[in-house]
Protein backbone atom coordinates (compact mmCIF):
# COMPACT_ATOMS: atom_id res chain seq x y z
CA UNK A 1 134.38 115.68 176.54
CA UNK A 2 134.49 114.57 172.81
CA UNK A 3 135.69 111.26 171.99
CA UNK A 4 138.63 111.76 169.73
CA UNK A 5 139.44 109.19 167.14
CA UNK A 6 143.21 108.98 166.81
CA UNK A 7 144.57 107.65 163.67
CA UNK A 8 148.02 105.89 163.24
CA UNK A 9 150.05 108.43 165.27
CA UNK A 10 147.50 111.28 165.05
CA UNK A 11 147.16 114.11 166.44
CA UNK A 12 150.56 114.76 165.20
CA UNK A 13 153.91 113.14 164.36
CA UNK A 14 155.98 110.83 161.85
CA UNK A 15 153.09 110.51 159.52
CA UNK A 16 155.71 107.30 157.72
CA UNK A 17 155.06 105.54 160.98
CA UNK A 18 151.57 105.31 160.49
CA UNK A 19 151.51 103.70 156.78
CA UNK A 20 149.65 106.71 155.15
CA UNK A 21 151.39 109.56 153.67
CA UNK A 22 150.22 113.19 152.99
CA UNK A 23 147.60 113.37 150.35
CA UNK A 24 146.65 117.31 149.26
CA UNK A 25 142.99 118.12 149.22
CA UNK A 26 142.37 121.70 148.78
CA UNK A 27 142.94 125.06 149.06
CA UNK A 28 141.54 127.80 151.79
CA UNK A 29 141.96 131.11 151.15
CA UNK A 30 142.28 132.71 154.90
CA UNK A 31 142.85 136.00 156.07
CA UNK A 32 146.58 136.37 156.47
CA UNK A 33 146.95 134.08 152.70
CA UNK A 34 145.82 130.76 151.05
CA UNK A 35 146.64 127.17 152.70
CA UNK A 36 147.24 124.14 151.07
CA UNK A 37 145.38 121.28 153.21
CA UNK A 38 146.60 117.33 153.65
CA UNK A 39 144.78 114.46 155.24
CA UNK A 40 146.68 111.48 155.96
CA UNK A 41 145.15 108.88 153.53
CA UNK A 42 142.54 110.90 153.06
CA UNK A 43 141.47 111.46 156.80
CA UNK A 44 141.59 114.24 159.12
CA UNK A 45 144.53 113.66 161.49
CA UNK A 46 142.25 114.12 164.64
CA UNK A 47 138.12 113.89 164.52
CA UNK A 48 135.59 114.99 167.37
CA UNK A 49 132.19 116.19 167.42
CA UNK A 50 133.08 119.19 167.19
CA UNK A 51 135.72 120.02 164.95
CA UNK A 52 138.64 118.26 162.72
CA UNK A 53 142.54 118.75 162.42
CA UNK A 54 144.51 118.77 159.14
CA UNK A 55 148.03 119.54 158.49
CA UNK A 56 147.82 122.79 156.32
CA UNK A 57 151.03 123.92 154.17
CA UNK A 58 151.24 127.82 155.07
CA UNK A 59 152.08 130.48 152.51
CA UNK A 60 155.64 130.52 154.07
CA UNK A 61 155.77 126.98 152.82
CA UNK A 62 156.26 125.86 156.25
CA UNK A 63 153.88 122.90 157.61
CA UNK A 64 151.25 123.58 160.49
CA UNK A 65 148.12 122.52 161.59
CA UNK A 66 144.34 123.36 160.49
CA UNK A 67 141.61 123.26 162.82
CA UNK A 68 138.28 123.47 161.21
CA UNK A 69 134.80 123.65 162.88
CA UNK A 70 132.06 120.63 162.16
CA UNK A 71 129.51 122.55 161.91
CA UNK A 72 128.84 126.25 161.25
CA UNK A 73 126.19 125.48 164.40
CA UNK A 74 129.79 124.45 166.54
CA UNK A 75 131.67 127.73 165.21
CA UNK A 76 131.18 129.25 169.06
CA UNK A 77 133.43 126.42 170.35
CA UNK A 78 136.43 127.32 168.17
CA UNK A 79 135.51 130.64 168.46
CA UNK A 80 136.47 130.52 171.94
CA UNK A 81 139.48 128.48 171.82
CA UNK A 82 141.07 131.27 169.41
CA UNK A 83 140.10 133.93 171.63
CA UNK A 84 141.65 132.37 174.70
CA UNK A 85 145.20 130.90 172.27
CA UNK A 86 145.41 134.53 171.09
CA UNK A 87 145.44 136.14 174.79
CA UNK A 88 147.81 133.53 175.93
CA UNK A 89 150.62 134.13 173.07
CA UNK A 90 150.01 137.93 173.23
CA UNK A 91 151.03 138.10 177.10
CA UNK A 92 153.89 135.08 176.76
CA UNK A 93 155.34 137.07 173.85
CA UNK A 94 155.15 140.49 176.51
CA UNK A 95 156.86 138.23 179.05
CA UNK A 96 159.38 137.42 177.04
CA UNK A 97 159.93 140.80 176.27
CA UNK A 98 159.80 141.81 179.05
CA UNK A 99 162.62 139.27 180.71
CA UNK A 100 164.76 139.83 177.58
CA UNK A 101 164.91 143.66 178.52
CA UNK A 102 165.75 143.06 182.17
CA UNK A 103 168.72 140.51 180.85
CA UNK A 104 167.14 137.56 181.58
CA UNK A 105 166.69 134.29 179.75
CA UNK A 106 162.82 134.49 178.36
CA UNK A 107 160.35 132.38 180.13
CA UNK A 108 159.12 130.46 176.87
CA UNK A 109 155.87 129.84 177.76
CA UNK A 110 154.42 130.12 174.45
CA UNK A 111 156.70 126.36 173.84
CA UNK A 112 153.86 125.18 175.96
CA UNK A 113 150.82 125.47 173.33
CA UNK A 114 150.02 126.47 169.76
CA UNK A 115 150.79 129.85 168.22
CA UNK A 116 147.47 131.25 166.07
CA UNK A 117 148.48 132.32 163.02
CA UNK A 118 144.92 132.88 161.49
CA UNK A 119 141.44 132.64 162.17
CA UNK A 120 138.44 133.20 160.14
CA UNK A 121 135.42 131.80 158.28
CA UNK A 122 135.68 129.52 155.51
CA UNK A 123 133.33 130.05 152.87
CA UNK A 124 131.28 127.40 153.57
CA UNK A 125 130.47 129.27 157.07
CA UNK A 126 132.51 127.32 159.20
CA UNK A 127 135.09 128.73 161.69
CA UNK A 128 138.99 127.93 161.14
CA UNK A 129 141.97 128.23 163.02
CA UNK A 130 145.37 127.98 161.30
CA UNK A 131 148.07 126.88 164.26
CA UNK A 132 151.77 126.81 164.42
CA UNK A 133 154.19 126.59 166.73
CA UNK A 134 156.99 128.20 168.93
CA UNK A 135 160.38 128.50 166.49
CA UNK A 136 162.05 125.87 169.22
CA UNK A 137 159.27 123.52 167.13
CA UNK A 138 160.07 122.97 164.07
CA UNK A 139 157.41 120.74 162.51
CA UNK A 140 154.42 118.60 164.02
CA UNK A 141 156.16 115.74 163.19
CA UNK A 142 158.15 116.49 166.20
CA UNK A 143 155.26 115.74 168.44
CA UNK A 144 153.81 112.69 169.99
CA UNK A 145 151.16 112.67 172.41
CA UNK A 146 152.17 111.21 175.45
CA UNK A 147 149.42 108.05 175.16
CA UNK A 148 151.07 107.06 171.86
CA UNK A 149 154.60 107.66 173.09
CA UNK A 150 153.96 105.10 176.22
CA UNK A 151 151.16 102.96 174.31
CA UNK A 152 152.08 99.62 176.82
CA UNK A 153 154.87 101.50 177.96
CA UNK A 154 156.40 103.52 181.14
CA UNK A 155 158.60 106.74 181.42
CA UNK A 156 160.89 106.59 184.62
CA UNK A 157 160.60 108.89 187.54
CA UNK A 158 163.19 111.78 186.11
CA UNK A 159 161.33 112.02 182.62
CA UNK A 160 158.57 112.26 184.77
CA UNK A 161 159.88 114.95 186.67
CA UNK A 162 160.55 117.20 183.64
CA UNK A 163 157.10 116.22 181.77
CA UNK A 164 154.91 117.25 185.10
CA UNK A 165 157.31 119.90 185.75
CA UNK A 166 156.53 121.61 182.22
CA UNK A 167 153.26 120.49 182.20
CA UNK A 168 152.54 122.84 185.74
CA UNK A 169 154.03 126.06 184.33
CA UNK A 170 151.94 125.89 181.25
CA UNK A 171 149.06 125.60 183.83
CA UNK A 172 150.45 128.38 186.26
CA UNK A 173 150.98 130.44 183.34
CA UNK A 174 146.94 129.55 182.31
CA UNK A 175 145.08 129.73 185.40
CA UNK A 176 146.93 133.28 186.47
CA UNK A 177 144.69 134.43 183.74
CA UNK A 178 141.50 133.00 184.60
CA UNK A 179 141.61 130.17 182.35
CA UNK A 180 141.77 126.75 182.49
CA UNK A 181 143.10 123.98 179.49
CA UNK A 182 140.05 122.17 179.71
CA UNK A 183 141.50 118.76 178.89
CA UNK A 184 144.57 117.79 180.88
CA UNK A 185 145.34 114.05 179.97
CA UNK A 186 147.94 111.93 177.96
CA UNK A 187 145.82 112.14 174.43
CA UNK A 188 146.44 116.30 174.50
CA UNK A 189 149.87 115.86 176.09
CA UNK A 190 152.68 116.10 173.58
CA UNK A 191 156.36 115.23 173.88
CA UNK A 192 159.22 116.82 171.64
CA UNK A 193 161.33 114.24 173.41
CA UNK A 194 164.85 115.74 171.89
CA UNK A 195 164.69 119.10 173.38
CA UNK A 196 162.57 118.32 176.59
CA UNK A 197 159.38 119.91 175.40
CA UNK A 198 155.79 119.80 176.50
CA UNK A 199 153.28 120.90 174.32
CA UNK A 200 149.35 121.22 174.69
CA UNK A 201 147.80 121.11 171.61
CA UNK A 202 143.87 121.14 172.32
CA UNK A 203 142.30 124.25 174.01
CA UNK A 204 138.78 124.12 172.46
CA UNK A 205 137.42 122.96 175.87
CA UNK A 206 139.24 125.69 177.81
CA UNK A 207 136.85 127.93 180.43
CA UNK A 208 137.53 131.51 179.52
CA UNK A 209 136.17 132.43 183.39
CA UNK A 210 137.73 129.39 185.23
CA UNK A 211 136.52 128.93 188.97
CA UNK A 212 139.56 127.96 191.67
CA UNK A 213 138.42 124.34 192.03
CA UNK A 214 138.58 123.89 188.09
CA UNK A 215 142.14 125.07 188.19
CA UNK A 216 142.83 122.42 191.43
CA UNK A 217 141.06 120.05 189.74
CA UNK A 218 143.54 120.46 186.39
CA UNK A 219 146.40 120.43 189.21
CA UNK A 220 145.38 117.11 190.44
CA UNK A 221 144.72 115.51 186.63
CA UNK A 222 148.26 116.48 185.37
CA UNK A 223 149.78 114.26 189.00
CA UNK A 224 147.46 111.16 188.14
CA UNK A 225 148.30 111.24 184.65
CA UNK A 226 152.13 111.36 185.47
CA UNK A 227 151.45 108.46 188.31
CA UNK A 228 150.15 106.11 185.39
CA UNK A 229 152.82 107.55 182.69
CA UNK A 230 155.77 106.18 184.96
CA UNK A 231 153.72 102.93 185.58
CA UNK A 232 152.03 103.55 189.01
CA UNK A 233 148.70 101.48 189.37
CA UNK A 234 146.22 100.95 192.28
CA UNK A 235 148.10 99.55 194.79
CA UNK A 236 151.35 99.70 192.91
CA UNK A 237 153.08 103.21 193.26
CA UNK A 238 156.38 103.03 190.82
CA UNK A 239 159.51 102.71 191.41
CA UNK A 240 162.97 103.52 189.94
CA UNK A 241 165.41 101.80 192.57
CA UNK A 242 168.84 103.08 189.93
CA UNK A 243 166.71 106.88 190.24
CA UNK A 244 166.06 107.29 193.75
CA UNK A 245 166.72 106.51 197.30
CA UNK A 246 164.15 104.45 199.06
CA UNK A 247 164.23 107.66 201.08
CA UNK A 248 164.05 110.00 198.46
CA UNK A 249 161.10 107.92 196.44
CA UNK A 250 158.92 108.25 199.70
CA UNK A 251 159.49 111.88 199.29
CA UNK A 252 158.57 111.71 195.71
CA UNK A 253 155.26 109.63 195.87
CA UNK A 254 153.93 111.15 198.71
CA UNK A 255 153.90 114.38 196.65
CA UNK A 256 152.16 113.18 194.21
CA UNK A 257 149.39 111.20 196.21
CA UNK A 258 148.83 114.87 197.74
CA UNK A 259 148.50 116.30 194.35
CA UNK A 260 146.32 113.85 193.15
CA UNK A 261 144.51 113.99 196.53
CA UNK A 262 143.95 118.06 195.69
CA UNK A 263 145.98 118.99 198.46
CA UNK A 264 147.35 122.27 196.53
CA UNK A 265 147.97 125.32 196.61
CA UNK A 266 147.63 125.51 192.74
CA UNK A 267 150.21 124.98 189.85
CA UNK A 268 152.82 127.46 190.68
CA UNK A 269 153.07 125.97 194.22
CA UNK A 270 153.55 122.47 192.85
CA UNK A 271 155.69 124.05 189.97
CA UNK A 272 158.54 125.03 192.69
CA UNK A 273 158.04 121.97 194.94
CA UNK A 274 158.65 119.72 191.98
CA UNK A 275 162.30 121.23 191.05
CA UNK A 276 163.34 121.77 194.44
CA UNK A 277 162.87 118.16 194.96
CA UNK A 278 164.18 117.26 191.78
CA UNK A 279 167.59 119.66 192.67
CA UNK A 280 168.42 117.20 196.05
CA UNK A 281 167.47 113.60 194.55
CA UNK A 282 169.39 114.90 191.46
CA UNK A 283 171.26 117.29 192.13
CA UNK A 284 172.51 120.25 189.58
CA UNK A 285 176.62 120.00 188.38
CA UNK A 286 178.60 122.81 188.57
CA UNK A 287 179.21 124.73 184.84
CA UNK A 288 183.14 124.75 184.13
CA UNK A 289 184.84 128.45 184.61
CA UNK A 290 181.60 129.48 185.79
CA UNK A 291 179.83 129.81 189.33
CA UNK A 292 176.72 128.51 187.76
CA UNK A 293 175.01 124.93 188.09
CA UNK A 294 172.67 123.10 185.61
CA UNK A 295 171.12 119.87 185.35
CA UNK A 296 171.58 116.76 183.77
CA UNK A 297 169.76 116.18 180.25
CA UNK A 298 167.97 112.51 180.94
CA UNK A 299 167.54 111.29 177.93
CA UNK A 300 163.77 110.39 177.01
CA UNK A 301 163.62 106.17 177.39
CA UNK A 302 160.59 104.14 177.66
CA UNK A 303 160.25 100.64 179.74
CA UNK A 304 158.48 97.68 179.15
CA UNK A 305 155.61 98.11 182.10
């Protein structure tokens, strides 16, 4: 895995918060129009071995992101990644579809990760992916991965509930098609804390031909990294006494320790388990003049750890 070297609130958000504003450094012509590109004080927003990440005005005027590769020799890496981004949003947007036709809500999985706008080769050989996002997104500045949300910091068991929650469907949706993220942790983790979302920005170390233990193994990284985002330790598992029951957080932590453990049956089992849970420690309110129930939006807070 590539070190990334996170500046100010890189990947992505308030770039105000971070003491360095926009700064325009060139122009790419691509193949779906030309893109303005921005650094933030003159540096890429994210920088690995492998590739860099700019904010990139589109020719809608809009804002997205720019994913270049380091090296023409690194192309296949990106290459890959825009292969597997562009198979994912073709069969969420069929989904959708799909549901819409039968009358149903659509299943929005293509909140979960970046849209691909364009792809190509720059003229200096190198391979570039122009990214967006899903219209309930509307600008990276929305975004904050989850280690720079918490940064000395704790979410409380409910947040938690709806971050993993997300977090599982993206991965159902992912390994049903033989793929895996490649990099499930609280750097690639965003948060669009005013609407609930969950976003996965980073695919380039996704396995196009993903074996069942790889997709456990992604299972079991999205529970620990949820155990340490609501301030569980060692020997210390968390706690929300004004949240849950002592009955109830038994429940809770035991399912996680399992899922951690890798005692799964993948993300879609964990998926259900989660809400069902969630729907008796919290459970849904009836909808006024309706027979319907929903839940409760918990606002996003963070604690002191």
């Amino acid at each position: 895995m590539d070190d990334k070297e996170f500046l100010g609130t890189a990947p992505v958000g308030d770039d105000s918060t971070s003491g360095s504003a926009l700064t325009s450094m060139t122009e790419i012509d691509g193949a779906n129009g030309t893109y303005e590109i921005f650094s933030i004080g003159g540096t890429a927003l994210v920088t690995t071995e492998s590739w860099k990440l700019y904010v990139a005005k589109l020719p809608s005027g809009q804002m997205g992101l720019m994913k270049i590769a380091a090296t023409v020799d690194l192309n296949h890496i990106l290459e890959t990644e825009s292969r597997i981004l562009r198979t994912l949003q073709q069969i969420a947007t069929d989904l959708d579809a799909e549901a819409v036709g039968r009358g149903e809500n659509p299943l929005n999985y293509g909140a979960l990760f970046p849209t691909l706008l364009d792809s190509f080769v720059g003229e200096d050989g190198r391979f570039v992916m122009v990214l967006g996002y899903h219209p309930s997104i509307n600008t990276y500045k929305q975004l904050f991965p989850l280690a720079r949300v918490l940064d000395g910091q704790r979410i409380d068991l409910k947040t938690g509930t709806w971050v993993l929650g997300k977090l599982l469907k993206l991965l159902d949706f992912v390994h049903s098609l033989g793929f895996t993220v490649g990099m499930v942790d609280a750097t690639n983790v965003l948060i669009e804390k005013d609407v609930h979302g969950v976003f996965v920005l980073d695919f380039s170390e996704a396995n196009e031909d993903a074996s069942k233990s790889e997709c456990m193994a992604e299972v079991s990284a999205a529970a620990k990294m949820l155990w340490n985002a609501v301030g569980g330790g060692d020997n210390n598992p968390p706690h929300d006494a004004a949240l849950l029951s002592a009955e109830h957080h038994t429940q809770y932590i035991d399912s996680l320790r399992r899922i951690m453990d890798g005692s799964t049956d993948g993300a879609g089992a964990e998926h259900s388990i989660i809400y069902a849970q969630a729907d008796i420690f919290w459970p849904k309110k009836p909808i006024e003049g309706t027979d319907r129930f929903k839940r409760d939006f918990h606002q996003f807070v963070t604690y002191s750890l």
